[in-house]
C-alpha atoms as a PDB file:
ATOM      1  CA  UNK A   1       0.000   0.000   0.000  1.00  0.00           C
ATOM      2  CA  UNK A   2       2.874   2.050   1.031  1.00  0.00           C
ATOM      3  CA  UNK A   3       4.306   1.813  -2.247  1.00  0.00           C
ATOM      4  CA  UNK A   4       1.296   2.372  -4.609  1.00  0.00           C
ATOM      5  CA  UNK A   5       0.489   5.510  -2.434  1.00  0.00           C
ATOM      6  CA  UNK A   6       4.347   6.674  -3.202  1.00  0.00           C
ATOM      7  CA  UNK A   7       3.779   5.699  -7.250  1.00  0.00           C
ATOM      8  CA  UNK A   8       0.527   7.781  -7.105  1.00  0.00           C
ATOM      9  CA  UNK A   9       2.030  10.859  -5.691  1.00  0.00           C
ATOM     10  CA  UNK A  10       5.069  10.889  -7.648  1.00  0.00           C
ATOM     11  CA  UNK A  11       2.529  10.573 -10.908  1.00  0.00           C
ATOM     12  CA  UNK A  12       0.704  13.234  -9.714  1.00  0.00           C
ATOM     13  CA  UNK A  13       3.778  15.402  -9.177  1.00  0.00           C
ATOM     14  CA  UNK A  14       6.167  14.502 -11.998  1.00  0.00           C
ATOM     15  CA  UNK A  15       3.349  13.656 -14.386  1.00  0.00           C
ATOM     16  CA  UNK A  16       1.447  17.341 -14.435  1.00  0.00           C
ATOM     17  CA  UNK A  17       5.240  18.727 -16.244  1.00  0.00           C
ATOM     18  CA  UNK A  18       3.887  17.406 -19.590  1.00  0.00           C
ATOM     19  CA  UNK A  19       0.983  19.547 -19.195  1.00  0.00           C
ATOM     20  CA  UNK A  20       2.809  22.454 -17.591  1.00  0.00           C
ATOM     21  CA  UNK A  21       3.153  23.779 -21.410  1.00  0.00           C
ATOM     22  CA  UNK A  22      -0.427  24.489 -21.388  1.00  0.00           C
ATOM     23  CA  UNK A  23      -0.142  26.993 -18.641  1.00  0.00           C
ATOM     24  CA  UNK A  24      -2.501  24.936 -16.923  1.00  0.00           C
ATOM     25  CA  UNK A  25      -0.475  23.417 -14.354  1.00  0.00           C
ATOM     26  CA  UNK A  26       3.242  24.166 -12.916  1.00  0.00           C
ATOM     27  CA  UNK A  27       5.752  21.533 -12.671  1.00  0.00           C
ATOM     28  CA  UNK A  28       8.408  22.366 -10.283  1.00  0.00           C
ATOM     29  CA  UNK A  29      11.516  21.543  -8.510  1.00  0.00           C
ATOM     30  CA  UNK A  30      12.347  22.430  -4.705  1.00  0.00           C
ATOM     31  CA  UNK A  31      15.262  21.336  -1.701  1.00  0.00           C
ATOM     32  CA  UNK A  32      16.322  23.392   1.815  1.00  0.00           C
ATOM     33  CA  UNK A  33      17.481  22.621   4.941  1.00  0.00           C
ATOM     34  CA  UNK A  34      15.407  21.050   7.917  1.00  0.00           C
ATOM     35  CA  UNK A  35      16.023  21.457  11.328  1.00  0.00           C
ATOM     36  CA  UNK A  36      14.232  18.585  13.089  1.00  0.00           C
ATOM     37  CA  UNK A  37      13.583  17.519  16.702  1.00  0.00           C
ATOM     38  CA  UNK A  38      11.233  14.946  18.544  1.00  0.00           C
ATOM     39  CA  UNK A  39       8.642  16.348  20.914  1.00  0.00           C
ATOM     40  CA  UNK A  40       6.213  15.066  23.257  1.00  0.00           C
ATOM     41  CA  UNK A  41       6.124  14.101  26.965  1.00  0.00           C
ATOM     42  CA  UNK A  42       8.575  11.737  26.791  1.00  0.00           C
ATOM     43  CA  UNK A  43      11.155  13.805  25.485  1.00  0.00           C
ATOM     44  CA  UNK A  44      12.793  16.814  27.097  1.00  0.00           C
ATOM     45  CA  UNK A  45      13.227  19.261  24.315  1.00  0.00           C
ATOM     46  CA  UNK A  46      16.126  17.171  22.746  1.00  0.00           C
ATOM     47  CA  UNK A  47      18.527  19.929  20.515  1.00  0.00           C
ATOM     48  CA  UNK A  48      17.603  19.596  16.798  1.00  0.00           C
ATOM     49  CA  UNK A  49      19.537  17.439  13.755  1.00  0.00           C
ATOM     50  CA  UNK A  50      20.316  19.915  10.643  1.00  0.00           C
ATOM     51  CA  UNK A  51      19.717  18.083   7.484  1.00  0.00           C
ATOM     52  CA  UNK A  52      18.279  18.665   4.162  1.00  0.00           C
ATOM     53  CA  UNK A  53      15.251  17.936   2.478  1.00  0.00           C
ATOM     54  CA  UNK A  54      14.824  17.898  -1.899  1.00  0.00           C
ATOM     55  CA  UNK A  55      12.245  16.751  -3.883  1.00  0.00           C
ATOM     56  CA  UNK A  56       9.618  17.909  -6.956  1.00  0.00           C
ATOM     57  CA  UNK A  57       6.078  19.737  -7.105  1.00  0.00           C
ATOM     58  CA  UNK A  58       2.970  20.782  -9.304  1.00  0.00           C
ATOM     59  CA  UNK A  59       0.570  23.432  -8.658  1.00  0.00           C
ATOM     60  CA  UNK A  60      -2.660  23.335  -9.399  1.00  0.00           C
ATOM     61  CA  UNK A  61      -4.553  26.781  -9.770  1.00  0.00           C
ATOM     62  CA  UNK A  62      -8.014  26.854  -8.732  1.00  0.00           C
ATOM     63  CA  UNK A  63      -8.517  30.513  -8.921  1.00  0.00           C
ATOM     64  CA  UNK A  64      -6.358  33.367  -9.698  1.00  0.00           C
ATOM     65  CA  UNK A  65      -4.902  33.009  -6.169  1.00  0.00           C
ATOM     66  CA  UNK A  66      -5.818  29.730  -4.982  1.00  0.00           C
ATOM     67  CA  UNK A  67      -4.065  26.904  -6.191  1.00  0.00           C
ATOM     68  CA  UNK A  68      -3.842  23.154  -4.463  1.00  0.00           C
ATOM     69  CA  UNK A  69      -0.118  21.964  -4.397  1.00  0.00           C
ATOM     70  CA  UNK A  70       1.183  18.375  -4.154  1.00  0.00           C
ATOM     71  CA  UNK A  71       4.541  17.188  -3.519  1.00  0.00           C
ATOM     72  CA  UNK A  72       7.079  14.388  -2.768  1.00  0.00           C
ATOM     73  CA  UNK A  73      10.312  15.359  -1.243  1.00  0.00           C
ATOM     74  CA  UNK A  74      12.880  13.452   1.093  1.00  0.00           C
ATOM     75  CA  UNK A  75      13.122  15.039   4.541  1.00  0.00           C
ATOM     76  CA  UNK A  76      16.069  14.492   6.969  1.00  0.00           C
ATOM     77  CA  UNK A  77      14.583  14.477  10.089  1.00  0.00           C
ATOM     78  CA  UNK A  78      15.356  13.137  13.860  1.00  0.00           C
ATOM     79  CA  UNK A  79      17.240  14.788  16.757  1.00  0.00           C
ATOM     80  CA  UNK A  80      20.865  15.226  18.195  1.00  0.00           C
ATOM     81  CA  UNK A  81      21.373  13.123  21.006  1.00  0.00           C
ATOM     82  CA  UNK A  82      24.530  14.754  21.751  1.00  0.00           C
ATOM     83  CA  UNK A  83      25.739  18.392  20.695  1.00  0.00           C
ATOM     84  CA  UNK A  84      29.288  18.571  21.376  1.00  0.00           C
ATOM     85  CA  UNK A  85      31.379  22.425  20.300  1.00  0.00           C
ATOM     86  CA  UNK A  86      34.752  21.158  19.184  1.00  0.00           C
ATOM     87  CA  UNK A  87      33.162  17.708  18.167  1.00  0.00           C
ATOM     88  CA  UNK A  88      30.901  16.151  15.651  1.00  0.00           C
ATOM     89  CA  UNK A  89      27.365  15.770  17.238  1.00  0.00           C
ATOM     90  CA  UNK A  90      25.628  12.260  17.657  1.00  0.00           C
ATOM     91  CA  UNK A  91      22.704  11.661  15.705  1.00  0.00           C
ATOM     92  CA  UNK A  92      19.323   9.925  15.699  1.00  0.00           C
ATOM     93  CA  UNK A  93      18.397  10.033  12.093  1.00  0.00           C
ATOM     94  CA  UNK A  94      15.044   9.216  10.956  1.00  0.00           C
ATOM     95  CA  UNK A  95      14.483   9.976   7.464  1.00  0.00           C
ATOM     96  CA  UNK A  96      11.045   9.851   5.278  1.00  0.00           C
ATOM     97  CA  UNK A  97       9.687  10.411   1.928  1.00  0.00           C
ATOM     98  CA  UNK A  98       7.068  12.987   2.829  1.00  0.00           C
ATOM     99  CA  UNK A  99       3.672  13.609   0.464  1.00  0.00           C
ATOM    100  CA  UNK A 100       1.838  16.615   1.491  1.00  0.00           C
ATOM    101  CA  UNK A 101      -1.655  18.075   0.175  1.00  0.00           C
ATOM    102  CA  UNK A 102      -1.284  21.537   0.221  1.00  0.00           C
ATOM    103  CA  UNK A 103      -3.945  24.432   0.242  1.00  0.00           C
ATOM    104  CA  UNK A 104      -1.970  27.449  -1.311  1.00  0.00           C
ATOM    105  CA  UNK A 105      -3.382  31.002  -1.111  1.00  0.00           C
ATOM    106  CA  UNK A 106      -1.720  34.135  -2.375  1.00  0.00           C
ATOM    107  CA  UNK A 107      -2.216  37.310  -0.685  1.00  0.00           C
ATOM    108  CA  UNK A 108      -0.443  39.597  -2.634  1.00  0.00           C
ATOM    109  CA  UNK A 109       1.537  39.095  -6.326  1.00  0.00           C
ATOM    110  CA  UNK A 110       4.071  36.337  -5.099  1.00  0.00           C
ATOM    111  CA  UNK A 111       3.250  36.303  -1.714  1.00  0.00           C
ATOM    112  CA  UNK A 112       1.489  33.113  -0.643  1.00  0.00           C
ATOM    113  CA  UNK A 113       1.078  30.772   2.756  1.00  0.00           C
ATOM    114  CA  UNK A 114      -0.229  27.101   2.592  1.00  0.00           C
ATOM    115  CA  UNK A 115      -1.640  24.873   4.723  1.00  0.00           C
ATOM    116  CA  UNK A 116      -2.269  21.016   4.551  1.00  0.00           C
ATOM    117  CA  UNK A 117      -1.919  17.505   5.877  1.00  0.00           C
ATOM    118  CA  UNK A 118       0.522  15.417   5.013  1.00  0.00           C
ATOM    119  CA  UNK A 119       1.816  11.540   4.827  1.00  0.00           C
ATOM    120  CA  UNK A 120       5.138  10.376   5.581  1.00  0.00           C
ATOM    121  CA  UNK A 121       6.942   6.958   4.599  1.00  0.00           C
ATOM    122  CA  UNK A 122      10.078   5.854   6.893  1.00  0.00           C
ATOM    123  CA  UNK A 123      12.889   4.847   5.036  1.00  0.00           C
ATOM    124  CA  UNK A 124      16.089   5.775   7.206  1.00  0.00           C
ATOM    125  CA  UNK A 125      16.626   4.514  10.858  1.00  0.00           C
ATOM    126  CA  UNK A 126      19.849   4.878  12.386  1.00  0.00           C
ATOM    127  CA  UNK A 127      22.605   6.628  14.889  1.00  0.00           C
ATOM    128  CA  UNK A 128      25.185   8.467  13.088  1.00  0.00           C
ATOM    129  CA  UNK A 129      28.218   9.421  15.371  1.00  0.00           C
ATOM    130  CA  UNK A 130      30.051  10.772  12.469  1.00  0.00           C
ATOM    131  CA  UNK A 131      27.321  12.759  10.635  1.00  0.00           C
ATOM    132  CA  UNK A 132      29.958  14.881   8.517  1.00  0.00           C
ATOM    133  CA  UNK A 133      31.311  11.630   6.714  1.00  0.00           C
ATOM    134  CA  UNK A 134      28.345   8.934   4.987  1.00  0.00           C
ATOM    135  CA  UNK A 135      30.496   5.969   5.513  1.00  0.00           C
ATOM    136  CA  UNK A 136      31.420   6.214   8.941  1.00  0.00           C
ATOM    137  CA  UNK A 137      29.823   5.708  12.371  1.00  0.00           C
ATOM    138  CA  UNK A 138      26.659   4.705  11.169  1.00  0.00           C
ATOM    139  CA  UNK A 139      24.668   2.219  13.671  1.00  0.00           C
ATOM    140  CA  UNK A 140      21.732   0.795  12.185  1.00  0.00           C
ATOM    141  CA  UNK A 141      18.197   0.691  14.456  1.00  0.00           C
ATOM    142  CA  UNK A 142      15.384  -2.297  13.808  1.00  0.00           C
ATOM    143  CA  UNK A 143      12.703  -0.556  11.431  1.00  0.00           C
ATOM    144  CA  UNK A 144       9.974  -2.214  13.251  1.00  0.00           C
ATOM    145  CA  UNK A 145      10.856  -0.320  16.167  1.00  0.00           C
ATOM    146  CA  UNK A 146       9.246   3.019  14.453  1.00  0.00           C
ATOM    147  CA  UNK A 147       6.118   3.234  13.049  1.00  0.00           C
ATOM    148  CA  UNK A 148       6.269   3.051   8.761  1.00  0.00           C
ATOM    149  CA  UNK A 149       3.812   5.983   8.464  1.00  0.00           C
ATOM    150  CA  UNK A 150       3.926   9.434   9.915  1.00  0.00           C
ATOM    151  CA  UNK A 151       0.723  12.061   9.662  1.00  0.00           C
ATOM    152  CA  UNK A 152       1.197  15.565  10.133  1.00  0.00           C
ATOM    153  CA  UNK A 153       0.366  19.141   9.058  1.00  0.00           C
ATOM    154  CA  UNK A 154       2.398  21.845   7.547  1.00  0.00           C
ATOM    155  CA  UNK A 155       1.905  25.416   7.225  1.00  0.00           C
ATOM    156  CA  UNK A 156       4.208  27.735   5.278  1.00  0.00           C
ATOM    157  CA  UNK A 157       4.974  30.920   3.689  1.00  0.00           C
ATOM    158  CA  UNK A 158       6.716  32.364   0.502  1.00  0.00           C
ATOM    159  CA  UNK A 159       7.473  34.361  -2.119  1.00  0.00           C
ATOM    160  CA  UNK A 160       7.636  33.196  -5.678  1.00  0.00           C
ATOM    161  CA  UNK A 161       9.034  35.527  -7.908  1.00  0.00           C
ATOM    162  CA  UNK A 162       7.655  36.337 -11.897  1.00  0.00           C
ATOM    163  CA  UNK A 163      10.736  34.424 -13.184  1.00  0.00           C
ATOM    164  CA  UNK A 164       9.379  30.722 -11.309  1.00  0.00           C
ATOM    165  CA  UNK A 165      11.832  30.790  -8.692  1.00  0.00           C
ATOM    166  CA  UNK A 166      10.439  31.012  -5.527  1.00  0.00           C
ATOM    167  CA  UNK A 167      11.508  30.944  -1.109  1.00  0.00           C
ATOM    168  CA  UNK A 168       9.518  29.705   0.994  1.00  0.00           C
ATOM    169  CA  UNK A 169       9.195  28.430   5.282  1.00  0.00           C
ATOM    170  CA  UNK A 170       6.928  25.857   6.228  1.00  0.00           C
ATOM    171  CA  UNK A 171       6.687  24.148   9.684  1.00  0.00           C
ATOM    172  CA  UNK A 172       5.769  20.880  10.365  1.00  0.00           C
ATOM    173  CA  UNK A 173       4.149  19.236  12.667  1.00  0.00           C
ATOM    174  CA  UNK A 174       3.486  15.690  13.791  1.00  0.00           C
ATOM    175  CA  UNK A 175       0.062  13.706  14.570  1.00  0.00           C
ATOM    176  CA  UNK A 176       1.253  10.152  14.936  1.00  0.00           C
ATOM    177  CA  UNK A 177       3.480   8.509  17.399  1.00  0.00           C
ATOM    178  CA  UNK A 178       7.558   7.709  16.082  1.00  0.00           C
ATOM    179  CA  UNK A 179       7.804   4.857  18.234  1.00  0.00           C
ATOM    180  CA  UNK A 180       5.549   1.723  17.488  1.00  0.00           C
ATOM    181  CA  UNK A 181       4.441   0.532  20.829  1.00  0.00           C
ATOM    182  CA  UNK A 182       3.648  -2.945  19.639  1.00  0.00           C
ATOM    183  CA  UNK A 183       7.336  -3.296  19.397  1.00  0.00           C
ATOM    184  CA  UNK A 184       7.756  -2.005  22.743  1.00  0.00           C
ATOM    185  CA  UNK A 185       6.130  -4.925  24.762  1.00  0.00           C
ATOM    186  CA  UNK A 186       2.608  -2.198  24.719  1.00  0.00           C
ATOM    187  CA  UNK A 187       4.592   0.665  26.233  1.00  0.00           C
ATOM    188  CA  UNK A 188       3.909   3.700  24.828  1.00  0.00           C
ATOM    189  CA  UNK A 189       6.504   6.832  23.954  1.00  0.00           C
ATOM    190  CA  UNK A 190       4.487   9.854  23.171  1.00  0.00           C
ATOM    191  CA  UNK A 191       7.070  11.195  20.815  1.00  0.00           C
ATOM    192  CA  UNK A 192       6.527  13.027  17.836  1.00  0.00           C
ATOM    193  CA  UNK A 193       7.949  14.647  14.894  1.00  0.00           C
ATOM    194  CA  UNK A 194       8.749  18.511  15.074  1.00  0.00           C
ATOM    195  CA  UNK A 195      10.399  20.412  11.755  1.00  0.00           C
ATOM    196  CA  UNK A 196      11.064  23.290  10.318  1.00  0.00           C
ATOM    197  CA  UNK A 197      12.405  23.581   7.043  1.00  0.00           C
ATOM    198  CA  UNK A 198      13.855  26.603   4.700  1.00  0.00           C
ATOM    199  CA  UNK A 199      14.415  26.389   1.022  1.00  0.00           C
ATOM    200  CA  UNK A 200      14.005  27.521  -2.396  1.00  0.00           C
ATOM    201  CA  UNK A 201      13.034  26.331  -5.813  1.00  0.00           C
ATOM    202  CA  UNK A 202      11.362  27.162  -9.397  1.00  0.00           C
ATOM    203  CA  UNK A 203       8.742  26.654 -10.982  1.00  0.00           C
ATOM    204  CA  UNK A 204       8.841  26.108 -14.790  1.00  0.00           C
END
């Protein structure tokens, strides 16, 4: 289910660019930095992971400025279990391929927030105590440990400029629990995802 979910997102993303031409729809292209954390009552404000997110988009005007917005991006998320100053930091890394719905008003020429729910597929699980090199100090976690689908809301604001490219913000926020308590012997970790991510992109 997971995957066809994926396949249908990416088709509706990727698959509007062929009728982009007819200045019905806008294909476009998008990536930024996240910086993530884990909230909830079992966790006591842990310090956030820096990572990246990148993926693709279509817009879908409605109205002159309201347009519904898909997308399917990967998103770097988890926390820093330990910040160290002269030191590379210790990271939980939890990583998804995120599909939001979004509801995109402009207020002004260019200036637009959004608003929307959004699914999120796990596909990264590990501690990284060497987070500036790819091959090193990785420490793989058991997958069934998390839960494989995250639900959240974002909401966002930007500027897109005449030209396609566009800046935007967006924070999001987590519904569903990280931790799958089935996995846990039934005990429950109310801990759940917290990021806010930064980027540009364009729109052809």
């Amino acid at each position: 289910i997971m995957k066809k979910i994926v396949l249908l997102a990416t088709f509706l993303v990727f698959g509007t660019g062929v009728l982009s031409a007819q200045e019905m729809f806008h294909f476009g292209i998008k990536g930024g930095v996240n910086f993530s954390t884990i909230g909830g009552d079992d966790f006591d404000d842990p310090d956030s992971r820096t990572s990246f997110n990148i993926g693709a988009l279509a817009e879908f005007p409605i109205s002159e400025r309201f347009s519904i917005q898909p997308e399917v991006y990967y998103s770097g998320q988890g926390y820093d279990i330990q910040s160290n100053d002269n030191a590379d930091d210790i990271e939980f890394q939890l990583d998804y391929i995120n599909v939001p719905v979004l509801a995109k008003l402009y207020i002004v020429d260019g200036l637009f927030v959004e608003a929307g729910p959004q699914i999120g597929f796990n596909v990264k699980s590990e501690v990284d105590g060497d987070p500036d090199d790819f091959d090193e100090g990785d420490v793989d976690i058991d997958n069934d440990v998390f839960n494989d689908v995250d639900f959240g809301v974002g909401l966002g604001a930007g500027y897109k400029f005449n030209n396609g490219f566009f800046v935007n913000a967006r924070y999001n926020w987590g519904l569903s629990d990280v931790f799958n308590s089935d996995e846990l012997g039934g005990f429950d970790i109310n801990a759940r995802n917290r990021v806010f991510q930064a980027g540009v992109g364009f729109m052809f």
